[in-house]
PDB file of N, CA and C in Angstrom:
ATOM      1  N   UNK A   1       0.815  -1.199   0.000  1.00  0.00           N
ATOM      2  CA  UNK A   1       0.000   0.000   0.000  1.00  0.00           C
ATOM      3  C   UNK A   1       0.859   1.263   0.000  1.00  0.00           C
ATOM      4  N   UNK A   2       2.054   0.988   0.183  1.00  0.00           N
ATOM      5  CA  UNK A   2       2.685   2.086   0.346  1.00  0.00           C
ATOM      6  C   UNK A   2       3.112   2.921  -1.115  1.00  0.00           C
ATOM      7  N   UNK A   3       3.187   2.270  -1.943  1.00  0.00           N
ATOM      8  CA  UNK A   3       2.538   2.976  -3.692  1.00  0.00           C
ATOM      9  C   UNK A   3       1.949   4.216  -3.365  1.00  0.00           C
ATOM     10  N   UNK A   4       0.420   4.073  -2.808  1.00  0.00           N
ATOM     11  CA  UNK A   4      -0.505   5.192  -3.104  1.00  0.00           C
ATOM     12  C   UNK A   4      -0.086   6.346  -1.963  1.00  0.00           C
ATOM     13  N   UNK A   5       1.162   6.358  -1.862  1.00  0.00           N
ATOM     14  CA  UNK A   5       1.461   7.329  -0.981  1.00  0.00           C
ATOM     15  C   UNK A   5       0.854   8.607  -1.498  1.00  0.00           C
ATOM     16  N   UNK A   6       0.876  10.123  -0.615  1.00  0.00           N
ATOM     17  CA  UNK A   6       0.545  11.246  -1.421  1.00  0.00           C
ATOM     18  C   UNK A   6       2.053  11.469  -2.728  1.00  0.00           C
ATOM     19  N   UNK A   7       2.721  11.485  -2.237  1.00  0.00           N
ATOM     20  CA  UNK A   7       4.228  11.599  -3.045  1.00  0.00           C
ATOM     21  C   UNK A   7       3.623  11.139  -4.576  1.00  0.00           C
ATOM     22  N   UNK A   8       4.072   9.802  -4.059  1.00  0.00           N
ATOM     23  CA  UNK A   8       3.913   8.632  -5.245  1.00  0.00           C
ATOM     24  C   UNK A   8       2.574   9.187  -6.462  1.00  0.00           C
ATOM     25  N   UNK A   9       1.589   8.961  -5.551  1.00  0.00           N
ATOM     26  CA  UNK A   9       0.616  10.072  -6.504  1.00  0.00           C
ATOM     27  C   UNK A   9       0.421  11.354  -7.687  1.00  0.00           C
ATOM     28  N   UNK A  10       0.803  11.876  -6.747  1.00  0.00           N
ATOM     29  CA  UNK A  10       1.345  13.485  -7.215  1.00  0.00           C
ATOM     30  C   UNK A  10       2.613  13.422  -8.471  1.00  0.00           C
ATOM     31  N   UNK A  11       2.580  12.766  -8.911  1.00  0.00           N
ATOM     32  CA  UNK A  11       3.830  12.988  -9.668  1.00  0.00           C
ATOM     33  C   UNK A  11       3.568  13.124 -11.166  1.00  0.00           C
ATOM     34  N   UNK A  12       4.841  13.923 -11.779  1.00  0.00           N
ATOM     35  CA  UNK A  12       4.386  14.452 -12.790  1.00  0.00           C
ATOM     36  C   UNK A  12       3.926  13.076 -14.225  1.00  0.00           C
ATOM     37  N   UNK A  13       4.892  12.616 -14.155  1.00  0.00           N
ATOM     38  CA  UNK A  13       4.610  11.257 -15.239  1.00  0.00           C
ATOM     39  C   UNK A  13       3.217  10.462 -14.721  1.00  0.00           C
ATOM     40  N   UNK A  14       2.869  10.407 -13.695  1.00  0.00           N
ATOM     41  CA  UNK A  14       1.272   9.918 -13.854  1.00  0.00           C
ATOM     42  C   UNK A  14       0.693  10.784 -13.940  1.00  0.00           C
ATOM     43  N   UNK A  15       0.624  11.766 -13.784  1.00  0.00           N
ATOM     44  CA  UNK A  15      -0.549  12.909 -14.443  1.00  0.00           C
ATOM     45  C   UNK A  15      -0.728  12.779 -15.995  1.00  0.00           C
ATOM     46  N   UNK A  16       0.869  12.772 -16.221  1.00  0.00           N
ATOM     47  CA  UNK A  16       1.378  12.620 -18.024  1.00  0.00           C
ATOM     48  C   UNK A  16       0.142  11.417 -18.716  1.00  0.00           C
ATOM     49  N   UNK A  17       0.385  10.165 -17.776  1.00  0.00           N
ATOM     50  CA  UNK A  17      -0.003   9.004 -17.825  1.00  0.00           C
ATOM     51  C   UNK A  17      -1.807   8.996 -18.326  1.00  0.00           C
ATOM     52  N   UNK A  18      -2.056   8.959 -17.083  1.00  0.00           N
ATOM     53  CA  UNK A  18      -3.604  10.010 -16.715  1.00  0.00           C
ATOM     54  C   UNK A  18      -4.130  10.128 -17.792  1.00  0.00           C
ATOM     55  N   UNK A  19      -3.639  11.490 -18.760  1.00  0.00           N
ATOM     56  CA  UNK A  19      -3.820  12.414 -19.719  1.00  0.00           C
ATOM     57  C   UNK A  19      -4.192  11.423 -21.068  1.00  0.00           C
ATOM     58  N   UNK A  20      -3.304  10.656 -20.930  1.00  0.00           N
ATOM     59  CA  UNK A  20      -3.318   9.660 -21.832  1.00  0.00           C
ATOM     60  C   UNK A  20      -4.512   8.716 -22.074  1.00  0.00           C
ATOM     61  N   UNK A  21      -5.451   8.564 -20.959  1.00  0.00           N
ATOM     62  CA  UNK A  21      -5.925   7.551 -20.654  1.00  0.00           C
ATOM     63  C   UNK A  21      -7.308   7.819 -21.330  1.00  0.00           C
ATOM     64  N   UNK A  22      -8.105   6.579 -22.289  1.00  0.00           N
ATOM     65  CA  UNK A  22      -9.336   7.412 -22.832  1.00  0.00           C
ATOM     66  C   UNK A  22      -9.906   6.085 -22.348  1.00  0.00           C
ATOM     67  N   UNK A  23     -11.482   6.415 -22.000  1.00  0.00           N
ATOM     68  CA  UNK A  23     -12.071   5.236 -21.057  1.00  0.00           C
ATOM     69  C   UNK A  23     -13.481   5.763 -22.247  1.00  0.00           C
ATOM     70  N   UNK A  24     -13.548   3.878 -22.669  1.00  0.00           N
ATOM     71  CA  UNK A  24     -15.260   4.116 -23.441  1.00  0.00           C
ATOM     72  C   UNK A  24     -15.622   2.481 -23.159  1.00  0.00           C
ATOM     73  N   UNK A  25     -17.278   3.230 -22.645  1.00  0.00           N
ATOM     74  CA  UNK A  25     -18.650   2.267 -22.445  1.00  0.00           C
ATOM     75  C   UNK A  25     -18.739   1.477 -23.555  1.00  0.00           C
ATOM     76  N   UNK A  26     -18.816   0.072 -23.607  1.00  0.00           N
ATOM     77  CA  UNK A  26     -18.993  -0.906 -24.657  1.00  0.00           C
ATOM     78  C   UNK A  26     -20.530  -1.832 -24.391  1.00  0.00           C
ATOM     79  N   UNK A  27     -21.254  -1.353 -24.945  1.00  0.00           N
ATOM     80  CA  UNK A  27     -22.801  -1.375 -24.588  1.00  0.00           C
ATOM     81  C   UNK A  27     -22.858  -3.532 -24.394  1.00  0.00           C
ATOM     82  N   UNK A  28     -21.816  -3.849 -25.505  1.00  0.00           N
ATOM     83  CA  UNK A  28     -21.741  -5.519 -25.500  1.00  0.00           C
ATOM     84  C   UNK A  28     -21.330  -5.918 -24.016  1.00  0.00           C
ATOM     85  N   UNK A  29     -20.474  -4.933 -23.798  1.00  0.00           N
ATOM     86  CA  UNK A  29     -19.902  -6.020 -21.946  1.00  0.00           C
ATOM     87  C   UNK A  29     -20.527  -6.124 -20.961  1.00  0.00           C
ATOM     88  N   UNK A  30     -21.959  -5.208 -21.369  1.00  0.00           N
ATOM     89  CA  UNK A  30     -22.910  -5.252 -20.101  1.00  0.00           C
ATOM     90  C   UNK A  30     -23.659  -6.390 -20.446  1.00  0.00           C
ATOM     91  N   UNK A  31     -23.234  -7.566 -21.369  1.00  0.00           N
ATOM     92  CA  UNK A  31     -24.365  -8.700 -21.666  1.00  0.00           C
ATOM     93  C   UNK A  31     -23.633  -9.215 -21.008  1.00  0.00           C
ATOM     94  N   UNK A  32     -21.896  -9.075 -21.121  1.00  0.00           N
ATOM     95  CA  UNK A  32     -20.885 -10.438 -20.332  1.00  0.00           C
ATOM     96  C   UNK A  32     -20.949 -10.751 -18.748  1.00  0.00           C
ATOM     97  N   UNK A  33     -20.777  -9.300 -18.030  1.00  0.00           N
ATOM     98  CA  UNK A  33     -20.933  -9.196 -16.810  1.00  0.00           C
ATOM     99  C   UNK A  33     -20.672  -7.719 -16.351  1.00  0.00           C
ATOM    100  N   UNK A  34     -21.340  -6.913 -15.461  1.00  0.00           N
ATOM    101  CA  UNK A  34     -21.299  -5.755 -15.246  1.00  0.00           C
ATOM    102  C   UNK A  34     -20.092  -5.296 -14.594  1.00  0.00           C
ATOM    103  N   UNK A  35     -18.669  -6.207 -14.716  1.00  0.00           N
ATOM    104  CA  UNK A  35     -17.837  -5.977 -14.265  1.00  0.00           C
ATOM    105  C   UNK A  35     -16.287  -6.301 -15.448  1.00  0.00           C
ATOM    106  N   UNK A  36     -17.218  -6.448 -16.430  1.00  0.00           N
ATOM    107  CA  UNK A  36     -16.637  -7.001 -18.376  1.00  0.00           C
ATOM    108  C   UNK A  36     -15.634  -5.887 -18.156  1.00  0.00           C
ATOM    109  N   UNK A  37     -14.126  -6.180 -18.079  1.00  0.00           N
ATOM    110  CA  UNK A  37     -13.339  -5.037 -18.731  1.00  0.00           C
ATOM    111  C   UNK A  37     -12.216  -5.325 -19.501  1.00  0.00           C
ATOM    112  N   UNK A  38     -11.991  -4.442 -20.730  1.00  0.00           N
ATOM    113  CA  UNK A  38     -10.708  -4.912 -21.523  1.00  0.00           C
ATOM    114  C   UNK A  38      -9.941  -3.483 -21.759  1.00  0.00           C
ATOM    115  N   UNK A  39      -8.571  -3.436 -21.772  1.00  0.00           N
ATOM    116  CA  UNK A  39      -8.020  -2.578 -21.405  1.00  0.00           C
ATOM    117  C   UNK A  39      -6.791  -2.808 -22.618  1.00  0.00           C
ATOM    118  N   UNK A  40      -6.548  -1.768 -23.946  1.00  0.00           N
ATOM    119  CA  UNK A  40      -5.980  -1.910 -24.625  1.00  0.00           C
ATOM    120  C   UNK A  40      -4.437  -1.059 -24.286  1.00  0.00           C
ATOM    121  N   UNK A  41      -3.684  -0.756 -25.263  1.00  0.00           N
ATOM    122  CA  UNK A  41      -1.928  -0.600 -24.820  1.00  0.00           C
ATOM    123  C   UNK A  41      -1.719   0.196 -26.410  1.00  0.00           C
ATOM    124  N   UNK A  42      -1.524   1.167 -26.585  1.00  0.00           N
ATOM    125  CA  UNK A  42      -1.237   1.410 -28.449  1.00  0.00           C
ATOM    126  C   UNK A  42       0.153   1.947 -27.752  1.00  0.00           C
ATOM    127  N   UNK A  43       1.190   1.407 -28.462  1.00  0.00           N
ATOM    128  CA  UNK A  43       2.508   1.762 -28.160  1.00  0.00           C
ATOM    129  C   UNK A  43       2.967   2.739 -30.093  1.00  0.00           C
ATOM    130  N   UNK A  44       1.571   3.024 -30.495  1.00  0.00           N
ATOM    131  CA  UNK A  44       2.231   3.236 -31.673  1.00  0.00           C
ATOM    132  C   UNK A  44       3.109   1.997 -32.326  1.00  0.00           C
ATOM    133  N   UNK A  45       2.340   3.102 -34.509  1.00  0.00           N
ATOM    134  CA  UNK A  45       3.198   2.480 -35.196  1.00  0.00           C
ATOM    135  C   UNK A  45       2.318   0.929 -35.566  1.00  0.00           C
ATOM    136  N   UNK A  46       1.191   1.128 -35.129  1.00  0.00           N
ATOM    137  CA  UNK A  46       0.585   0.040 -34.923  1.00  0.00           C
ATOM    138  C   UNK A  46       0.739  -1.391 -34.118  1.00  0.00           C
ATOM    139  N   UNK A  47       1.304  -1.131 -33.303  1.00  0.00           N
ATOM    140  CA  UNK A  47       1.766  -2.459 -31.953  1.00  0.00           C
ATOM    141  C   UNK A  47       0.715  -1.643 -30.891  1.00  0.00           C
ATOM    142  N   UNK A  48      -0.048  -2.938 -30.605  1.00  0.00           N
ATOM    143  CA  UNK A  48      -1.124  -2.562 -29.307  1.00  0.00           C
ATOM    144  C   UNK A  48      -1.269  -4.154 -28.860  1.00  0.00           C
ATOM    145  N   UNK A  49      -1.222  -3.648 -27.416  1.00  0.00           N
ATOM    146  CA  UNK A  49      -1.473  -5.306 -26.438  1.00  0.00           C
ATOM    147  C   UNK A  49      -3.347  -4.991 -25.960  1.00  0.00           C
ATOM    148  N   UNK A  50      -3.729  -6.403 -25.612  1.00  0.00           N
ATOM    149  CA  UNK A  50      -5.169  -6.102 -25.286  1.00  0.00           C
ATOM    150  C   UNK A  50      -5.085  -7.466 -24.545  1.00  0.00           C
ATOM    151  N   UNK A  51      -5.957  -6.788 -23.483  1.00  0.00           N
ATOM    152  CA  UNK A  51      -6.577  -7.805 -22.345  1.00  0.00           C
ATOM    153  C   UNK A  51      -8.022  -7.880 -21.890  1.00  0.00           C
ATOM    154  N   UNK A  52      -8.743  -8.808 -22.035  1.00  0.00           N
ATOM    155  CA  UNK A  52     -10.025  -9.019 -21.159  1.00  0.00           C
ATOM    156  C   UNK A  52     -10.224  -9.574 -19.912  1.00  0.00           C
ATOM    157  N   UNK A  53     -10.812  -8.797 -18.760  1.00  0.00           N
ATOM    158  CA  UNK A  53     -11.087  -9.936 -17.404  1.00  0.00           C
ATOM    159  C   UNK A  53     -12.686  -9.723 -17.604  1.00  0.00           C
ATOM    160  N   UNK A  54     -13.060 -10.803 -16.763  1.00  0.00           N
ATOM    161  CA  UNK A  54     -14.770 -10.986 -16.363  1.00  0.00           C
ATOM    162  C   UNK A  54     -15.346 -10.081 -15.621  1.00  0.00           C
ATOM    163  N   UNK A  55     -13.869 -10.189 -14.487  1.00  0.00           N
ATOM    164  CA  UNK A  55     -14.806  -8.819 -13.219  1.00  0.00           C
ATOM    165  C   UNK A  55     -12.965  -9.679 -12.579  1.00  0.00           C
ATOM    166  N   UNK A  56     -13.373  -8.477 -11.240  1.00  0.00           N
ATOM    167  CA  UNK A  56     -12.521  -9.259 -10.600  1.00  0.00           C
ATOM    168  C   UNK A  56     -12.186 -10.376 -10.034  1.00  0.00           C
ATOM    169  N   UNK A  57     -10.895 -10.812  -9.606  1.00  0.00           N
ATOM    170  CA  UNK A  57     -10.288 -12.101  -9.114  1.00  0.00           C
ATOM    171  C   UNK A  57     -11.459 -13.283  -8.529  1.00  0.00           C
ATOM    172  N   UNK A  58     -11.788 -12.731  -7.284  1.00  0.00           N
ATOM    173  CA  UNK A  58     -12.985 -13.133  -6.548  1.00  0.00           C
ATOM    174  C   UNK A  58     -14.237 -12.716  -6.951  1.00  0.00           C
ATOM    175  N   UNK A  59     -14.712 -12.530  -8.190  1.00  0.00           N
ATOM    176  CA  UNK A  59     -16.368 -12.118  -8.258  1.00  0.00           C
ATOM    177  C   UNK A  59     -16.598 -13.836  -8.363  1.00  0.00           C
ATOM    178  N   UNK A  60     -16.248 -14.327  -9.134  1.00  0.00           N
ATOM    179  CA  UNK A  60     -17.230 -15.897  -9.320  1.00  0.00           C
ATOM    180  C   UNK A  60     -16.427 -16.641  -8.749  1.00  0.00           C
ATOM    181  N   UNK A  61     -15.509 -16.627  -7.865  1.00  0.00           N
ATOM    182  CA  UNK A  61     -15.074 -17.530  -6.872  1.00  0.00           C
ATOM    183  C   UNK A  61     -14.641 -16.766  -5.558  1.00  0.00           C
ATOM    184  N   UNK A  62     -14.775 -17.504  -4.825  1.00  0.00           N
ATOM    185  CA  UNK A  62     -15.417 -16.262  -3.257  1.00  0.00           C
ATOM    186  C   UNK A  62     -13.107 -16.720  -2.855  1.00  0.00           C
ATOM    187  N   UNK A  63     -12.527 -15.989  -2.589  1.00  0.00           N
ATOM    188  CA  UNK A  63     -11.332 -15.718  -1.670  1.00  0.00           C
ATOM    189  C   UNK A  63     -10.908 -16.526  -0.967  1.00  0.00           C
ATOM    190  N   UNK A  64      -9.893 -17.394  -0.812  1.00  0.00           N
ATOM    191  CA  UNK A  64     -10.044 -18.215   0.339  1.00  0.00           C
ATOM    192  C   UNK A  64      -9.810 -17.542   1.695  1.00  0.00           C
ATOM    193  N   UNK A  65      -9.309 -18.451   2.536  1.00  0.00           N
ATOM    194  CA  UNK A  65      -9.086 -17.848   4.035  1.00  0.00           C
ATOM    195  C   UNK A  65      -7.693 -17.444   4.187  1.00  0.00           C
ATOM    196  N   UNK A  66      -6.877 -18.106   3.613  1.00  0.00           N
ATOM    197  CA  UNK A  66      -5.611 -17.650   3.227  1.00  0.00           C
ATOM    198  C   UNK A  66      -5.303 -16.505   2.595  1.00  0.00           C
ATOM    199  N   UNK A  67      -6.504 -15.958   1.194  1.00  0.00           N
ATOM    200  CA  UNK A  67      -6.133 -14.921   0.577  1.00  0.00           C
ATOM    201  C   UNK A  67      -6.401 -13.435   1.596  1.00  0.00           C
ATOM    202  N   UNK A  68      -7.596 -14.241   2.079  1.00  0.00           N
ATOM    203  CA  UNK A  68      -8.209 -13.193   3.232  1.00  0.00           C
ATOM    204  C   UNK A  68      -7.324 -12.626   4.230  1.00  0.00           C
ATOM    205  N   UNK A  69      -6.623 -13.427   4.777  1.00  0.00           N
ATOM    206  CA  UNK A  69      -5.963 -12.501   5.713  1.00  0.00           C
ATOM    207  C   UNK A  69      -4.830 -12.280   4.969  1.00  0.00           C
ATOM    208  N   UNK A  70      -4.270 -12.478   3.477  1.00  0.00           N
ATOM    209  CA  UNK A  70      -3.078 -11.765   3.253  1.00  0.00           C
ATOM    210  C   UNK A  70      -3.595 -10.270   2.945  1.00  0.00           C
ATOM    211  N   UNK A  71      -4.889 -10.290   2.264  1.00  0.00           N
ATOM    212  CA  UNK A  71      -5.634  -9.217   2.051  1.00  0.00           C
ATOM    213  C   UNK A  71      -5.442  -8.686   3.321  1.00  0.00           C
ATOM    214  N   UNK A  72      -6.307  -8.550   4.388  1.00  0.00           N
ATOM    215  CA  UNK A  72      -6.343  -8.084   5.551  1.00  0.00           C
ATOM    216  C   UNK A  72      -5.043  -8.082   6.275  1.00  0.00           C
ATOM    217  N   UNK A  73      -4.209  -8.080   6.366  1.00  0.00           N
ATOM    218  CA  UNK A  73      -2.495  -7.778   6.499  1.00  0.00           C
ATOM    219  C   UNK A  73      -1.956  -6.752   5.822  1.00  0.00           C
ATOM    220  N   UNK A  74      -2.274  -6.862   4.472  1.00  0.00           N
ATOM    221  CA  UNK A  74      -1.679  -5.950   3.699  1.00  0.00           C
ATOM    222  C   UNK A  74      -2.212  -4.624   3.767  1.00  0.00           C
ATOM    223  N   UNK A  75      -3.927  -4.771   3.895  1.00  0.00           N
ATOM    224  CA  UNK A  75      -4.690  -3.341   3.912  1.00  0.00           C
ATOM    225  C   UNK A  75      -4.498  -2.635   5.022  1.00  0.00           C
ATOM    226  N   UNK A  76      -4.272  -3.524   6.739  1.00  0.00           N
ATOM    227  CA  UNK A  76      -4.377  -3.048   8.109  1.00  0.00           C
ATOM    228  C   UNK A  76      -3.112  -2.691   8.257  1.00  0.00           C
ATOM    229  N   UNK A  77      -1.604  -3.514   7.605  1.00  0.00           N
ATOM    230  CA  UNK A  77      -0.668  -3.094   8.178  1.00  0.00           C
ATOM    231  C   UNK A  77      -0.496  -1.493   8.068  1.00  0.00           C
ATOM    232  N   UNK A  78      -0.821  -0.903   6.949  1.00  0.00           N
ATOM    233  CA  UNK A  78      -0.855   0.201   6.523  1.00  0.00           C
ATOM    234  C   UNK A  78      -1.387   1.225   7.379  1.00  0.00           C
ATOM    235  N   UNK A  79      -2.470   0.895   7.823  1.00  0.00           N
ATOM    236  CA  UNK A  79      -3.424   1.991   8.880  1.00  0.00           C
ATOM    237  C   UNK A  79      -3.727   1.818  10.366  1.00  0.00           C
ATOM    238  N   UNK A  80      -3.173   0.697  10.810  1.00  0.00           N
ATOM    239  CA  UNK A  80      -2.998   0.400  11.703  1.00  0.00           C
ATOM    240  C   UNK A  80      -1.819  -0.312  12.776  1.00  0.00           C
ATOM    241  N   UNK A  81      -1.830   0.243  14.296  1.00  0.00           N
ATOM    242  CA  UNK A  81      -0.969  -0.453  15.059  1.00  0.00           C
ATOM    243  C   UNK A  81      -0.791  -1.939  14.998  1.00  0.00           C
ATOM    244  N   UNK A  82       0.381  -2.703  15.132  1.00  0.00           N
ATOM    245  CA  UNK A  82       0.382  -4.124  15.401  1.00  0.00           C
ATOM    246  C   UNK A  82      -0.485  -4.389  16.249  1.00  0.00           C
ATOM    247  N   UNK A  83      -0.870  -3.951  17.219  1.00  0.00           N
ATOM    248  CA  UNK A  83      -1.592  -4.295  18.585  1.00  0.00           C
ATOM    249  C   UNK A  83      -3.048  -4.459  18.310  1.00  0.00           C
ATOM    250  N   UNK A  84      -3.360  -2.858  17.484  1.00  0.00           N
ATOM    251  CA  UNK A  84      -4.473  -2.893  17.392  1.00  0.00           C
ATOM    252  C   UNK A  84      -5.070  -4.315  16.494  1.00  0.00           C
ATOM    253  N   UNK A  85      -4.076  -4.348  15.495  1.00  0.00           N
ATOM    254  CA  UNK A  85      -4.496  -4.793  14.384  1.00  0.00           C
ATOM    255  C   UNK A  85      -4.576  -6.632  14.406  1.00  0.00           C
ATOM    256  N   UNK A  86      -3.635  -6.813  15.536  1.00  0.00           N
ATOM    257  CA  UNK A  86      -3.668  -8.250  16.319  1.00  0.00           C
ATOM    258  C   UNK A  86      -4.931  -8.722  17.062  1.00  0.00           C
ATOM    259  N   UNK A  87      -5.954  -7.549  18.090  1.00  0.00           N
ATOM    260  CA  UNK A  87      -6.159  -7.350  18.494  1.00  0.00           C
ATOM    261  C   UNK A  87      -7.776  -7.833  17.790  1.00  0.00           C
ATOM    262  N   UNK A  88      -7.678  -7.193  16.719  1.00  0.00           N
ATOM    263  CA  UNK A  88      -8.936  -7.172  15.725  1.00  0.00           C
ATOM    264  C   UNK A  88      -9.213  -8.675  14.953  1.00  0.00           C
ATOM    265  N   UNK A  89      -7.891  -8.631  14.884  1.00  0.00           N
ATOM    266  CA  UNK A  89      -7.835 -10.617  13.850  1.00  0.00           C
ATOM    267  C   UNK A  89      -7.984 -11.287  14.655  1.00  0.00           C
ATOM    268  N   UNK A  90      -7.540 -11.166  15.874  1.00  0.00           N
ATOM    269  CA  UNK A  90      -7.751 -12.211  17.860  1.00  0.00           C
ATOM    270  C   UNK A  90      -9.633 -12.266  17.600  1.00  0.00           C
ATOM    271  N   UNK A  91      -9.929 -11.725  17.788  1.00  0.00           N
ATOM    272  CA  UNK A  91     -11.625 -11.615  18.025  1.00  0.00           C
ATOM    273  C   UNK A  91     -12.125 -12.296  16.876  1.00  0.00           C
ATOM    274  N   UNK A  92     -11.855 -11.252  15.525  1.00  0.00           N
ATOM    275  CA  UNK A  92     -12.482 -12.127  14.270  1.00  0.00           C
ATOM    276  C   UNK A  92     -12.808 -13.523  14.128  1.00  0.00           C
ATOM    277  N   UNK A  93     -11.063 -13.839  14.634  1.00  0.00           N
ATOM    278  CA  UNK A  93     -10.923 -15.346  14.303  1.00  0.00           C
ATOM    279  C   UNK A  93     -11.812 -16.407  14.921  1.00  0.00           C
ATOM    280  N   UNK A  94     -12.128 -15.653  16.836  1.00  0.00           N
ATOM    281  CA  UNK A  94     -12.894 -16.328  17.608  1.00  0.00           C
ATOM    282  C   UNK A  94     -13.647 -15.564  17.448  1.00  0.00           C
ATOM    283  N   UNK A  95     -14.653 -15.140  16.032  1.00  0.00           N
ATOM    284  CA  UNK A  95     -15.986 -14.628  16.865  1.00  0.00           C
ATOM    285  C   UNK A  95     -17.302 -15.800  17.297  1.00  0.00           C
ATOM    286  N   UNK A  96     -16.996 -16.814  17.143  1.00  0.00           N
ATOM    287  CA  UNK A  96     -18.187 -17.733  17.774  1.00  0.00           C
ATOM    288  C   UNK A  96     -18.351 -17.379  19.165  1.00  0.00           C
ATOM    289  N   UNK A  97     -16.496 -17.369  20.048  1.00  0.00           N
ATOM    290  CA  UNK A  97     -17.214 -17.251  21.637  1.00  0.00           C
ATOM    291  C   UNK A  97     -16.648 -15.808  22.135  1.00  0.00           C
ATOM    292  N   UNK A  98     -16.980 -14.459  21.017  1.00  0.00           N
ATOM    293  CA  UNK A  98     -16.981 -13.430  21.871  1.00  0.00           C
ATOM    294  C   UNK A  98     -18.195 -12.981  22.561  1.00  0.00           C
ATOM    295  N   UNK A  99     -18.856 -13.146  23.496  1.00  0.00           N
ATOM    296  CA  UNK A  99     -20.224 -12.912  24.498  1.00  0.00           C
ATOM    297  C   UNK A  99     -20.341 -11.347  23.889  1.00  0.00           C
ATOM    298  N   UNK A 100     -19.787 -10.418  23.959  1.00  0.00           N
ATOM    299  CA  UNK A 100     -19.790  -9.385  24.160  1.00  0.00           C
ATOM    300  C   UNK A 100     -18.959  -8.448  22.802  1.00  0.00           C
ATOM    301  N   UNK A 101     -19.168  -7.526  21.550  1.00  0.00           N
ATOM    302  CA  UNK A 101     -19.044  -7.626  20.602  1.00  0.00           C
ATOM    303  C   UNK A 101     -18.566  -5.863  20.277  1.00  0.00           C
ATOM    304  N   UNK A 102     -18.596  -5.200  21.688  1.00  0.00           N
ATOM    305  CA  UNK A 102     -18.586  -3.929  21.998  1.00  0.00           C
ATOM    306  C   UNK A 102     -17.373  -3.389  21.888  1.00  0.00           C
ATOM    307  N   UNK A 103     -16.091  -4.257  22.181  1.00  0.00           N
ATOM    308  CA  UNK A 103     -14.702  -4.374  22.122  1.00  0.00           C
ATOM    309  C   UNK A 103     -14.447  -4.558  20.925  1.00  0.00           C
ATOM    310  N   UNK A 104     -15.017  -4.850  19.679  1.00  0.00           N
ATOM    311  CA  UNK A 104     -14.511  -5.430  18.959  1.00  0.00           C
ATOM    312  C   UNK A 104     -15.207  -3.643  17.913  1.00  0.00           C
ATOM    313  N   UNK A 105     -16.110  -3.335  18.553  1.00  0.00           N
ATOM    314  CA  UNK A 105     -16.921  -2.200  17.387  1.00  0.00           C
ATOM    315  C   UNK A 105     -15.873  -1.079  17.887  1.00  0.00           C
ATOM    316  N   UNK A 106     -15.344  -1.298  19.371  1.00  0.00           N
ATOM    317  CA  UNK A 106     -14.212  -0.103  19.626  1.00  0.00           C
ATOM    318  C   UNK A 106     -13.204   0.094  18.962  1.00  0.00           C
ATOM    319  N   UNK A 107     -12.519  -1.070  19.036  1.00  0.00           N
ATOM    320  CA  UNK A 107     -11.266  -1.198  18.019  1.00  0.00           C
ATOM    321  C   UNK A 107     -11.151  -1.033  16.533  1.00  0.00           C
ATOM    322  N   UNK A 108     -12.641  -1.320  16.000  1.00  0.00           N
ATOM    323  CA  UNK A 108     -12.982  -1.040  14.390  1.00  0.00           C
ATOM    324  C   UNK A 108     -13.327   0.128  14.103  1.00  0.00           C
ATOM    325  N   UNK A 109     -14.111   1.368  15.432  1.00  0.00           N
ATOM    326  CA  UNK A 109     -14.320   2.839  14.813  1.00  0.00           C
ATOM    327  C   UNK A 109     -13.195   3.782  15.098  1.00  0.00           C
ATOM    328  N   UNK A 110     -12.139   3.163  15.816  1.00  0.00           N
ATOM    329  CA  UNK A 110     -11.354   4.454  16.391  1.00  0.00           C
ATOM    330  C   UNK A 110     -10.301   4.965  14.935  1.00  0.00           C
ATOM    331  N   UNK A 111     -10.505   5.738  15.006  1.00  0.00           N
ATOM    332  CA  UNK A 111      -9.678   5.997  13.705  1.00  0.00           C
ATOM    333  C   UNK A 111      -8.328   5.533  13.719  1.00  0.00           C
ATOM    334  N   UNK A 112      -8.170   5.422  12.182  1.00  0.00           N
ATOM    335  CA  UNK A 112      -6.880   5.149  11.829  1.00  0.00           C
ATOM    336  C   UNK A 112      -6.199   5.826  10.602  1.00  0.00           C
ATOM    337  N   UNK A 113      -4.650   5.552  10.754  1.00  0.00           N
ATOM    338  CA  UNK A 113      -4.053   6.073   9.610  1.00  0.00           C
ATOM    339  C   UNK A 113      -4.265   6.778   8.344  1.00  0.00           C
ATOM    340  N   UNK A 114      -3.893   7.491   7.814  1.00  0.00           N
ATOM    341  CA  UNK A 114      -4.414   8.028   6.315  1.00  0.00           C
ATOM    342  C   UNK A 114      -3.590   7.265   5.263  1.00  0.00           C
ATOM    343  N   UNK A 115      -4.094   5.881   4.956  1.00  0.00           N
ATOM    344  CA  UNK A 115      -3.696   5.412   3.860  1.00  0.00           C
ATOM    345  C   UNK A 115      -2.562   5.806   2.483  1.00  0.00           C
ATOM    346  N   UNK A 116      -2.988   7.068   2.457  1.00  0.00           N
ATOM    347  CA  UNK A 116      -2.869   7.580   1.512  1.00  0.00           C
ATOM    348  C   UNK A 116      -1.284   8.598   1.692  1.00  0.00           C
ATOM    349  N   UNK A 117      -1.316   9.292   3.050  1.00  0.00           N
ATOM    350  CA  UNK A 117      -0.396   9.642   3.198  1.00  0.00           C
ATOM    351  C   UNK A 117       1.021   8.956   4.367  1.00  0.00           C
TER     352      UNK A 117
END
């Protein structure tokens, strides 16, 4: 996560990039799946790469438990304390015998980190 820093962002060659970028509605991909995307490459000169996905990774197959918490590692390390963030996966993992669910809504609203910066 540390990519989408503000820095990293801000910079002049992805703006360049950006500028470049032309995005058009293909009335056919809304028959494939509302998540149909193909994303072409013109390097000039006539050389262009092209790709189609369905939707994303996990739309028609659900994540495993493994991907899940690499997901959830990667997104929390970012915005959150080790403690907290131990703290939060401790409960998750046992939520069958947490009685009490109040600890767990504390630790999930208190703010955190700015991702971004």
């Amino acid at each position: 996560m540390d990519q989408y820093n503000s820095a990293n962002l801000d910079r002049d060659d992805l703006w360049k990039l950006v500028r470049k970028v032309n995005c058009i509605w293909h009335r056919d991909f809304d028959k494939l799946s509302q998540w149909h995307t193909k994303v072409t490459v013109d390097f000039g000169k006539g050389y262009t790469v092209s790709h189609e996905v369905s939707g994303p990774k996990t739309y028609d197959e659900a994540l495993s438990n493994q991907g899940i918490r690499y997901k959830w590692s990667m997104l929390a390390d970012t915005v959150l304390s080790a403690d907290r963030k131990g703290q939060i996966e401790s409960m998750l993992l046992n939520i069958e015998s947490v009685d009490d669910i109040s600890q767990l809504v504390r630790l999930l609203e208190t703010q955190v980190k700015n991702p971004i910066d």
